[in-house]
C-alpha atoms as a PDB file:
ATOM      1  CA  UNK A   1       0.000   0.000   0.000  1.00  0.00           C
ATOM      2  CA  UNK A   2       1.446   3.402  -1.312  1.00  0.00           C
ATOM      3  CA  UNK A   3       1.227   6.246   1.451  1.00  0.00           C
ATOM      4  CA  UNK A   4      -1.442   7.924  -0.615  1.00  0.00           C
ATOM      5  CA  UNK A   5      -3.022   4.893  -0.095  1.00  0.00           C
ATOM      6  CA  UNK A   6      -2.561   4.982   3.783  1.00  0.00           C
ATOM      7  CA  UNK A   7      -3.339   8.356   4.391  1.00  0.00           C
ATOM      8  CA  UNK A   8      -6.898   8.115   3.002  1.00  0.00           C
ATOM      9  CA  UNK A   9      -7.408   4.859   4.849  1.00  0.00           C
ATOM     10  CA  UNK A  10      -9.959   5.483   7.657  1.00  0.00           C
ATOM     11  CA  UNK A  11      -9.244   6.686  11.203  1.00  0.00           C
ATOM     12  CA  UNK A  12      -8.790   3.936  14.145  1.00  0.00           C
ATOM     13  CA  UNK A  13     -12.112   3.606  16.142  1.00  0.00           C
ATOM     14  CA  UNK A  14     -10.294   4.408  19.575  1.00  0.00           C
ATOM     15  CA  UNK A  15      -9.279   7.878  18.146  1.00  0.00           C
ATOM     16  CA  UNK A  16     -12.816   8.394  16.965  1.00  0.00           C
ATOM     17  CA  UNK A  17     -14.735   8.013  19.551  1.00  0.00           C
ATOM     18  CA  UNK A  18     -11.690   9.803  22.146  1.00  0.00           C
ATOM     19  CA  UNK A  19     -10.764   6.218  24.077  1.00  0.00           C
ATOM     20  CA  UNK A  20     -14.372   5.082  24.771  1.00  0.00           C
ATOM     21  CA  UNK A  21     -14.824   1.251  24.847  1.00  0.00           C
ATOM     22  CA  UNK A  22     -15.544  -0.183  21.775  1.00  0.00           C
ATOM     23  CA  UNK A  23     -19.474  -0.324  20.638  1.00  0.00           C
ATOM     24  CA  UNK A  24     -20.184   2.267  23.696  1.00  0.00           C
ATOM     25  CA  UNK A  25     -21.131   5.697  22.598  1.00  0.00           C
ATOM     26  CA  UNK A  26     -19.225   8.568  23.005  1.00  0.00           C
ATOM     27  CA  UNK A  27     -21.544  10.987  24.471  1.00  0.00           C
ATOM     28  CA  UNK A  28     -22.324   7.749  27.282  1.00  0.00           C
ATOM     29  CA  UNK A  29     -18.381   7.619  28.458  1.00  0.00           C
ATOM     30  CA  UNK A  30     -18.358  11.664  28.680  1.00  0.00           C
ATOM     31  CA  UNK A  31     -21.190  11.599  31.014  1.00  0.00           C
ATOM     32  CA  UNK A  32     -19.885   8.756  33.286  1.00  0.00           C
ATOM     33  CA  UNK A  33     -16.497  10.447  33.314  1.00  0.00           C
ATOM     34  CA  UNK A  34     -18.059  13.227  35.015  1.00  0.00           C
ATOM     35  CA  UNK A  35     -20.233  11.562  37.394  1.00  0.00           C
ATOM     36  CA  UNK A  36     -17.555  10.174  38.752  1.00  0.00           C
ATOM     37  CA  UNK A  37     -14.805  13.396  38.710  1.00  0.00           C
ATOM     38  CA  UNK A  38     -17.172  15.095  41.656  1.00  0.00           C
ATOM     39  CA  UNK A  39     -17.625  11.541  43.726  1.00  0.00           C
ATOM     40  CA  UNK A  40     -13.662  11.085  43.545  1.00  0.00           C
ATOM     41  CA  UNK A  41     -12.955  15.180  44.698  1.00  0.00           C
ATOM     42  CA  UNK A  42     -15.207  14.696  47.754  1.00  0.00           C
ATOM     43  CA  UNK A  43     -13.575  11.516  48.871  1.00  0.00           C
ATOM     44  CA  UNK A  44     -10.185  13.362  48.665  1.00  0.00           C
ATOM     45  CA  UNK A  45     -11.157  16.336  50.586  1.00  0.00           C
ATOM     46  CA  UNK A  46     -12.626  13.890  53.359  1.00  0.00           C
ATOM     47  CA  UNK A  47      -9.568  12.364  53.405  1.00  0.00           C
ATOM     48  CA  UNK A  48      -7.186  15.498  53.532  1.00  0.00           C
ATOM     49  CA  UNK A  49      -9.161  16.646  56.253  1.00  0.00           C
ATOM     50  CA  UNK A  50      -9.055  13.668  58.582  1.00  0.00           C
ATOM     51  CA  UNK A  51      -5.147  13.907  57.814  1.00  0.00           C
ATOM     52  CA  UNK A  52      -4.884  17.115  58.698  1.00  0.00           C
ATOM     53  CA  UNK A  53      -6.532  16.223  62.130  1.00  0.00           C
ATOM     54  CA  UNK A  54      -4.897  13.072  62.808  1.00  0.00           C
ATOM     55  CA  UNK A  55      -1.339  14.811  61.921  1.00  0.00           C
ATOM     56  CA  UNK A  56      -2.181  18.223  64.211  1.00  0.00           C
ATOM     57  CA  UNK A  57      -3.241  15.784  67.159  1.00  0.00           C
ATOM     58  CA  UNK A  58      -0.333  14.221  67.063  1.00  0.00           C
ATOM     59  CA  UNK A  59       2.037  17.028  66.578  1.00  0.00           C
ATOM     60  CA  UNK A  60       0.299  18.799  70.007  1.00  0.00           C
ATOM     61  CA  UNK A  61       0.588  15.821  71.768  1.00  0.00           C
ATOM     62  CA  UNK A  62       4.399  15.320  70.327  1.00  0.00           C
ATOM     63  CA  UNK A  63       4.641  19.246  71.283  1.00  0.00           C
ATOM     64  CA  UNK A  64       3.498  18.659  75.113  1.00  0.00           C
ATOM     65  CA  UNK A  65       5.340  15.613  75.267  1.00  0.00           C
ATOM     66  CA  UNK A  66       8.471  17.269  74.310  1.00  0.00           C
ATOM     67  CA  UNK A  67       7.734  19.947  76.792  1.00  0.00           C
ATOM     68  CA  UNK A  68       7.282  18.246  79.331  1.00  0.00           C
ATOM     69  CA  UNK A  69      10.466  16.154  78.676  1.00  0.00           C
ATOM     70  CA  UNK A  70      12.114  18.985  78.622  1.00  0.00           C
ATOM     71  CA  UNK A  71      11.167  20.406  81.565  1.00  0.00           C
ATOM     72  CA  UNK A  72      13.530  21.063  84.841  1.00  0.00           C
ATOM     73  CA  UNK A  73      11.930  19.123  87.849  1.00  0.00           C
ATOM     74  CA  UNK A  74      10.987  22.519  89.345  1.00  0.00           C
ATOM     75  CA  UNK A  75       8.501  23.235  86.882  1.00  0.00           C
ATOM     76  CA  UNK A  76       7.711  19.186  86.828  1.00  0.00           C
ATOM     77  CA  UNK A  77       7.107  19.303  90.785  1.00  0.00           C
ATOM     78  CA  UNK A  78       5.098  22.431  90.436  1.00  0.00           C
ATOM     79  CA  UNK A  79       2.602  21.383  88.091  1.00  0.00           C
ATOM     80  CA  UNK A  80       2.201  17.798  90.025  1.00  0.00           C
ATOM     81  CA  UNK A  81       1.195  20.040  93.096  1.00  0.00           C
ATOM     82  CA  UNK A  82      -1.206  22.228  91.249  1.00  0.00           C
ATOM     83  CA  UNK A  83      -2.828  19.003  89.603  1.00  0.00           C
ATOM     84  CA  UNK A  84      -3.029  17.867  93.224  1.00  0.00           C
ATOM     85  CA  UNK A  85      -4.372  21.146  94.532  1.00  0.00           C
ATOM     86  CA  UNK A  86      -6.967  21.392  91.918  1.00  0.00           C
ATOM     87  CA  UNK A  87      -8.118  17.614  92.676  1.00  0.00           C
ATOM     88  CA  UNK A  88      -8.153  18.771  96.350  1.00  0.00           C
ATOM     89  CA  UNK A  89     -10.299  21.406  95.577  1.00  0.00           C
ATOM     90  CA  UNK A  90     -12.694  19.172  93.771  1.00  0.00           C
ATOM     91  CA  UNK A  91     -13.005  16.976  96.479  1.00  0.00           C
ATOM     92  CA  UNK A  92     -13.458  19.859  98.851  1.00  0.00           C
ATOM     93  CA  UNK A  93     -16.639  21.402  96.866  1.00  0.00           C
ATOM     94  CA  UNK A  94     -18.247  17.778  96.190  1.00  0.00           C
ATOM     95  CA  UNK A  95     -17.868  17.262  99.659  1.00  0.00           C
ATOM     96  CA  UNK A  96     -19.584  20.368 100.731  1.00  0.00           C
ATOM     97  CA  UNK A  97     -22.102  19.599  98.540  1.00  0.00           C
ATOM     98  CA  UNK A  98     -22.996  16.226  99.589  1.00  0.00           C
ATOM     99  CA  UNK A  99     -22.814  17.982 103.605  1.00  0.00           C
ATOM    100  CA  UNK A 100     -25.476  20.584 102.069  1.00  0.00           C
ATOM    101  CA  UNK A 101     -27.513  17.845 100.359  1.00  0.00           C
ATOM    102  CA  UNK A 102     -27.833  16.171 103.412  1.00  0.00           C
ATOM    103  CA  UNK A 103     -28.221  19.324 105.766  1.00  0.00           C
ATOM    104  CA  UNK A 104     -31.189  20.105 103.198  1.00  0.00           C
ATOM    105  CA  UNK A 105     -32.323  16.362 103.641  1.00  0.00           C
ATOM    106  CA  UNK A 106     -31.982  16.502 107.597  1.00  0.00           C
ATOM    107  CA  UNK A 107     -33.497  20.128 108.094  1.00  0.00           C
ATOM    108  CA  UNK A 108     -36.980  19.102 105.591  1.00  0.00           C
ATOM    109  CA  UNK A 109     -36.852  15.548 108.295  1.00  0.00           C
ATOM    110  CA  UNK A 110     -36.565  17.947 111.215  1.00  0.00           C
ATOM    111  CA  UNK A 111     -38.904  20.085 110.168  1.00  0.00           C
ATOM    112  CA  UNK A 112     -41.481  17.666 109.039  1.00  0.00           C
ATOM    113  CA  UNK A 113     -40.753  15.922 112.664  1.00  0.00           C
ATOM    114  CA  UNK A 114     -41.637  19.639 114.718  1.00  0.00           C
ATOM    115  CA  UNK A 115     -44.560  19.751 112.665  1.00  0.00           C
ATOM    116  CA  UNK A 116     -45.918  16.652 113.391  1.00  0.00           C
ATOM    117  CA  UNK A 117     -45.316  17.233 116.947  1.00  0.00           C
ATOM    118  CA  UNK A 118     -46.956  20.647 116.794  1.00  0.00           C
ATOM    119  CA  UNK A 119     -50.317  19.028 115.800  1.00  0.00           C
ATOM    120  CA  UNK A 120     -50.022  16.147 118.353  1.00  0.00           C
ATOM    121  CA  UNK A 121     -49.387  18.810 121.034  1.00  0.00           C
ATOM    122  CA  UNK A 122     -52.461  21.204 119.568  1.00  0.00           C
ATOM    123  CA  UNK A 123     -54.638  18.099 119.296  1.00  0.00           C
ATOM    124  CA  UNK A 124     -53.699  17.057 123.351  1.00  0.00           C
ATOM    125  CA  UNK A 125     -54.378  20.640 124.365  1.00  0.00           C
ATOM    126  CA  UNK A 126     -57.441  20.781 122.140  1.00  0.00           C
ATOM    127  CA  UNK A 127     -58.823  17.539 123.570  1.00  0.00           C
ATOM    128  CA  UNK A 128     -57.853  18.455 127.680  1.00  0.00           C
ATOM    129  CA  UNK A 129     -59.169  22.066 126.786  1.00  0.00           C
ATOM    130  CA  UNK A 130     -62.589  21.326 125.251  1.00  0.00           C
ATOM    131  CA  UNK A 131     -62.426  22.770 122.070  1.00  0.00           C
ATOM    132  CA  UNK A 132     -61.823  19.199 120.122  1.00  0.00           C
ATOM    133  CA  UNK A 133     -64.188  16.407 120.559  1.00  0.00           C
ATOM    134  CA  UNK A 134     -62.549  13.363 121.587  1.00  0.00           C
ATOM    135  CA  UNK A 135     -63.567   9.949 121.642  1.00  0.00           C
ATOM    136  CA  UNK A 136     -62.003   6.547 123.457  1.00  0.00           C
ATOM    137  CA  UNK A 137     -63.036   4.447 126.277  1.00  0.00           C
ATOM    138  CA  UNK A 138     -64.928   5.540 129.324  1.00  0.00           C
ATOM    139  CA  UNK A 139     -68.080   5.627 131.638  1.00  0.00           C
ATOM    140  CA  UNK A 140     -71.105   7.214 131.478  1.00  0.00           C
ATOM    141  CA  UNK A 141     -72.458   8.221 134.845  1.00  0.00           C
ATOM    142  CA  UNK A 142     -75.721   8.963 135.599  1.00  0.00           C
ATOM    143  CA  UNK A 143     -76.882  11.192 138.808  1.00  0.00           C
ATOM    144  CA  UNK A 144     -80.797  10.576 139.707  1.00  0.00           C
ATOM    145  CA  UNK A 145     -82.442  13.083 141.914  1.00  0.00           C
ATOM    146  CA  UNK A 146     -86.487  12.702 142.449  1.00  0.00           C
ATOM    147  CA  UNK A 147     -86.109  15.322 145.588  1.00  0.00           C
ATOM    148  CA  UNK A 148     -84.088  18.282 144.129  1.00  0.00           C
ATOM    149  CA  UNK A 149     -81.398  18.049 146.613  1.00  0.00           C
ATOM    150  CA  UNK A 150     -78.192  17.407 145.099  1.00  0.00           C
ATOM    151  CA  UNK A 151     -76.365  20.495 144.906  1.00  0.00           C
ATOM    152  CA  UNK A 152     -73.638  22.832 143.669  1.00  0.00           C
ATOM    153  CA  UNK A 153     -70.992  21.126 145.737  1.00  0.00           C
ATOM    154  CA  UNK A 154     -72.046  17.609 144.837  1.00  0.00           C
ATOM    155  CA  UNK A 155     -71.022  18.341 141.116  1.00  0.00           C
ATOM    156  CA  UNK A 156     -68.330  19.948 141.814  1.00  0.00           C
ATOM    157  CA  UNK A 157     -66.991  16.702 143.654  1.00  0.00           C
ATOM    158  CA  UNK A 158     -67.888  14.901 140.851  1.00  0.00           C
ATOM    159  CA  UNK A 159     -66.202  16.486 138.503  1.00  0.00           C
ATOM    160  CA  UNK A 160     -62.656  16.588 141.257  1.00  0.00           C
ATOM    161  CA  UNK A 161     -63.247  12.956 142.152  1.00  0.00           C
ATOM    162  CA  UNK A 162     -63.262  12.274 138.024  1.00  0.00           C
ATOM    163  CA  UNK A 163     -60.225  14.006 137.605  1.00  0.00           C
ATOM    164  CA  UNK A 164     -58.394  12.633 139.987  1.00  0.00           C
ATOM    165  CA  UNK A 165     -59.248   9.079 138.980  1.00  0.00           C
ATOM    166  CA  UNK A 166     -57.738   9.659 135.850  1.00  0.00           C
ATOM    167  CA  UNK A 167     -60.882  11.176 133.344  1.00  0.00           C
ATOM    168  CA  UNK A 168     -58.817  13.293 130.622  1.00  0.00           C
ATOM    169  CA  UNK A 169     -62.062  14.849 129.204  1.00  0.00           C
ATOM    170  CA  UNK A 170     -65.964  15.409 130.334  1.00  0.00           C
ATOM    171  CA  UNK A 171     -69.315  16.721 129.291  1.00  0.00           C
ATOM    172  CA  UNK A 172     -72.430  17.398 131.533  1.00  0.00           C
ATOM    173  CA  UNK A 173     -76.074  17.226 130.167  1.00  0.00           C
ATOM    174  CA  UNK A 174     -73.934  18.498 126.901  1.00  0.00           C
ATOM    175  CA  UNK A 175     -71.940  20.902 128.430  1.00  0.00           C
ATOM    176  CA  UNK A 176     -68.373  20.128 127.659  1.00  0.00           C
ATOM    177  CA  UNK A 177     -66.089  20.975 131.184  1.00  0.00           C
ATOM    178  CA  UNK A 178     -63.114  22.962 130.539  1.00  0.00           C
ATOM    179  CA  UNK A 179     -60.232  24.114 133.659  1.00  0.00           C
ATOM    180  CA  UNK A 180     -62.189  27.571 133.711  1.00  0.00           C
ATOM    181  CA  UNK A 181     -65.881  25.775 134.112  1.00  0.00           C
ATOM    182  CA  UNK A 182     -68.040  27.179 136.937  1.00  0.00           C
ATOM    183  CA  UNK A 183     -71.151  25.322 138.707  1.00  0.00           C
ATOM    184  CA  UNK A 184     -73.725  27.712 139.978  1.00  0.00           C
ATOM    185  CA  UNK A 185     -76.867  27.679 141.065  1.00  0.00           C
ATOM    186  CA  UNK A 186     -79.125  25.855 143.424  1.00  0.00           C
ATOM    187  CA  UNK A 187     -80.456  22.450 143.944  1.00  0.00           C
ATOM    188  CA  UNK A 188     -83.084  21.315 141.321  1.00  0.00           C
ATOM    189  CA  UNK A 189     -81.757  24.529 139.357  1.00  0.00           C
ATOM    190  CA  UNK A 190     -78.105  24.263 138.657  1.00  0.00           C
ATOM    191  CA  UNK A 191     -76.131  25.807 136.219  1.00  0.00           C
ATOM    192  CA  UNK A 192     -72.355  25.092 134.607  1.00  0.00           C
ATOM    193  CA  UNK A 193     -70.940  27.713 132.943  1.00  0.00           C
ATOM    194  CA  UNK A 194     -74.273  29.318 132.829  1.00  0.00           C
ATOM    195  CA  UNK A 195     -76.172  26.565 130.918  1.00  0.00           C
ATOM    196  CA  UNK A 196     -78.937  25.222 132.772  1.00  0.00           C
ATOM    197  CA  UNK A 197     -79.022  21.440 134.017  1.00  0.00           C
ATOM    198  CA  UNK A 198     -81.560  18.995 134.547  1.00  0.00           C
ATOM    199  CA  UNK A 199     -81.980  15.571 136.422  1.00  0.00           C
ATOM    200  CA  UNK A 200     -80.700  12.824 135.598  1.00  0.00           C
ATOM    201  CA  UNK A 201     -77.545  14.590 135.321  1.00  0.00           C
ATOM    202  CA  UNK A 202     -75.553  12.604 132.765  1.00  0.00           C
ATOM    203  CA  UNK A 203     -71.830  12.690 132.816  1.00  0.00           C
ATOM    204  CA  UNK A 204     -70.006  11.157 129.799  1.00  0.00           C
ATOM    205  CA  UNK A 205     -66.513  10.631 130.859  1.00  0.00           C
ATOM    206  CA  UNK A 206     -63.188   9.391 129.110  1.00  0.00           C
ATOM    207  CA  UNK A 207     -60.150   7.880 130.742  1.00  0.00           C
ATOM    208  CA  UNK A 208     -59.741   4.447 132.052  1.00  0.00           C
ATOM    209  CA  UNK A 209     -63.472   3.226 133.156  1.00  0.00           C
ATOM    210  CA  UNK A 210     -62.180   0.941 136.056  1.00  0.00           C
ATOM    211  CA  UNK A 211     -60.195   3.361 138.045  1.00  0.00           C
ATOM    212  CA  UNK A 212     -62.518   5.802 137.498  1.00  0.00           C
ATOM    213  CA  UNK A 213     -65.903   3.486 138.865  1.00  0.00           C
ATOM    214  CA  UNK A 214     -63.698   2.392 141.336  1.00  0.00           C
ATOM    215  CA  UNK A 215     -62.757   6.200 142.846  1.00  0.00           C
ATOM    216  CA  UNK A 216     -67.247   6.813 142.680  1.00  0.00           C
ATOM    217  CA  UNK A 217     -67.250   4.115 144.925  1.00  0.00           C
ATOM    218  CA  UNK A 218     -64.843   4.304 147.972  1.00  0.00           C
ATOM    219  CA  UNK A 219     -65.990   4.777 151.843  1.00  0.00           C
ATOM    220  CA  UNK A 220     -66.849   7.755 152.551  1.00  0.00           C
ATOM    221  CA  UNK A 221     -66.752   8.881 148.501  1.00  0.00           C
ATOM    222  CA  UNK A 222     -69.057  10.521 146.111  1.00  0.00           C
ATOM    223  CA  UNK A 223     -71.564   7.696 145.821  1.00  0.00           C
ATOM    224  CA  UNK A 224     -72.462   7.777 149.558  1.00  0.00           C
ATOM    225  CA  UNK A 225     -72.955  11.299 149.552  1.00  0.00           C
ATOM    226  CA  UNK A 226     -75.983  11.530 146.593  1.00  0.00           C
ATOM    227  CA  UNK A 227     -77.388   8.254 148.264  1.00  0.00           C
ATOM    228  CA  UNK A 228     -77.512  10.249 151.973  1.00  0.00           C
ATOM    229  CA  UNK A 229     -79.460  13.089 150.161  1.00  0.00           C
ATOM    230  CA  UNK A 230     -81.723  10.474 148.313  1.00  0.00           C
ATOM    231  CA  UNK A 231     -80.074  10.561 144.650  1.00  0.00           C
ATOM    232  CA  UNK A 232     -78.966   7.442 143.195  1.00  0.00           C
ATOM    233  CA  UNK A 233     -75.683   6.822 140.730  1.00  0.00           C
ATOM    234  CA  UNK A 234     -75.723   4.308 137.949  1.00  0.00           C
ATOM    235  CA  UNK A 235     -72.320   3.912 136.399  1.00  0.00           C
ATOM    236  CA  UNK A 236     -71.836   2.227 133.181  1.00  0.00           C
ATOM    237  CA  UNK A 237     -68.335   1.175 131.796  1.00  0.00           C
ATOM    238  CA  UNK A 238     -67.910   1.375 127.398  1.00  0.00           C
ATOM    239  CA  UNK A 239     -64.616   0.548 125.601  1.00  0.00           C
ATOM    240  CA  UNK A 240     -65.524   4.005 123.090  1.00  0.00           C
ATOM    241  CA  UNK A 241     -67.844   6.858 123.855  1.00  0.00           C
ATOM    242  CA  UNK A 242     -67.744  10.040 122.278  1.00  0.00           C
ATOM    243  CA  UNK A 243     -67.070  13.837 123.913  1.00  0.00           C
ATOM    244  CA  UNK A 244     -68.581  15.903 121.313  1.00  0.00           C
ATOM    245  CA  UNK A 245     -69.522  19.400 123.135  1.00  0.00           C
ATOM    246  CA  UNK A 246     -66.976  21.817 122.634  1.00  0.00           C
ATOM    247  CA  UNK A 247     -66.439  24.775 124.593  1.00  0.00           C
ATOM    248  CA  UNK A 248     -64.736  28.570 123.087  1.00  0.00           C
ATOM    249  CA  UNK A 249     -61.283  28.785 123.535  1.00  0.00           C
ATOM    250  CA  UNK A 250     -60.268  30.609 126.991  1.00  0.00           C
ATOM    251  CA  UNK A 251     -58.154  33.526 125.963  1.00  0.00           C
ATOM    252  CA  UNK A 252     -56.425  35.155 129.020  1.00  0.00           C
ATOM    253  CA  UNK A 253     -57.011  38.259 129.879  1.00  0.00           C
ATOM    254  CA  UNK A 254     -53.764  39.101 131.579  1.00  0.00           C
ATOM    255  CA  UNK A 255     -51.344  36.472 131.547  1.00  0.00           C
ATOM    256  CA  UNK A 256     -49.075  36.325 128.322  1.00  0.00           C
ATOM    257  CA  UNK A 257     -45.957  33.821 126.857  1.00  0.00           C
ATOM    258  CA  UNK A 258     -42.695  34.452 128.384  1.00  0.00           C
ATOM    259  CA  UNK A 259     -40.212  35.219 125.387  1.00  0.00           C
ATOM    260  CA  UNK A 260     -37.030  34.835 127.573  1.00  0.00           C
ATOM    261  CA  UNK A 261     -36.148  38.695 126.625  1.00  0.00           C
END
């Protein structure tokens, strides 16, 4: 073949189609190529960065190594005492804030605890005052008198006798008696705290009913006295009776709390 020959010979098919794979068109190839030229730049910048990283880790790290080799054992001793200071001083605050945690913890205990022993002490002097009701076991005394002659003083022992026997609370005919109650009157006409009475006078008593019966009943006692006047008492023990007259607070008049001052 002459080179006129050769020269007007066709083109190889690599050249035509600019190194694409044989039967795959050219505008195909072009379009892959570029797909991929973005995909291939981001994985390269990923991977320069995390270089970058890894290398300036390691240089600080080489860097504050190298210091600290370097260092005299002054400035070695001094910064193992302020590491120590500082890890004192950590301990110091955690410990004074488990002490206030637990001050905190103790004073809402305490305080809870004062409380509760505020109302028990309100409800006792409630109940021994007259102004709660009260309820528990007790007596119930009853004071017949067909002939009108049981009188101010026969209450009145009543009432001491109870008392002393142990009663903790007491009403009259409804009339709840308080430390400032007053019997007045006459017989067949008496009065407590200015409330009218009638016979049977009924006492409703709490405290232990034994002791109590037992004190109506000695020589000489309370029982024996209504019976010489021609009254009769009928005493009957319950395991739970209720006190439910109440009476107004007393509010003194004169006397006040001591403050100390």
């Amino acid at each position: 073949m002459t080179d006129a020959e050769r020269s007007d010979a066709p083109a190889p098919a690599d050249d035509a189609v600019g190194g694409a794979p044989p039967g795959e068109p050219p505008a195909t190839a072009t379009v892959r190529r570029r797909g991929r030229d973005p995909l291939a730049a981001a994985l390269i910048g990923v991977l320069t960065l995390l270089l970058g990283f890894a290398l300036a880790v390691q240089v600080r790290n080489a860097d504050e190594a190298q210091m600290l080799a370097g260092a005299r054992e002054e400035d070695l001793v001094r910064i193992l005492d302020e590491l120590d200071s500082r890890e004192d001083r950590l301990r110091s605050q955690l410990a004074d804030q488990r002490a206030a945690l637990r001050e905190l913890t103790g004073s809402d205990s305490r305080t809870a605890t004062a409380l509760q022993e505020a109302r028990r002490r309100a409800e006792t002097l409630g109940i021994l005052g007259g102004t709660l009701p009260a309820q528990g076991p007790g007596l119930t005394l009853i004071v017949r008198d067909p002939s009108d002659e049981v009188g101010v003083s026969d209450i009145i022992d009543i009432v001491q006798e109870l008392r002393g026997a142990g009663a903790e609370t007491m009403q009259i005919d409804g009339v709840r008696i308080g430390l400032s109650s007053a019997v007045t009157g006459r017989p067949g006409a008496l009065r407590v705290d200015g409330t009218p009475l009638r016979a049977p006078y009924e006492f409703v008593v709490l405290g232990e009913p034994q002791n109590m019966e037992t004190a109506m009943f000695i020589p000489g006692g309370i029982v024996q006295s209504i019976e010489r006047v021609g009254g009769t008492v009928e005493i009957t023990q319950s395991p739970a009776l209720v006190v439910d007259a109440l009476r107004p607070l007393d509010r003194p008049q004169y006397a006040a709390p001591d403050t100390g001052d």
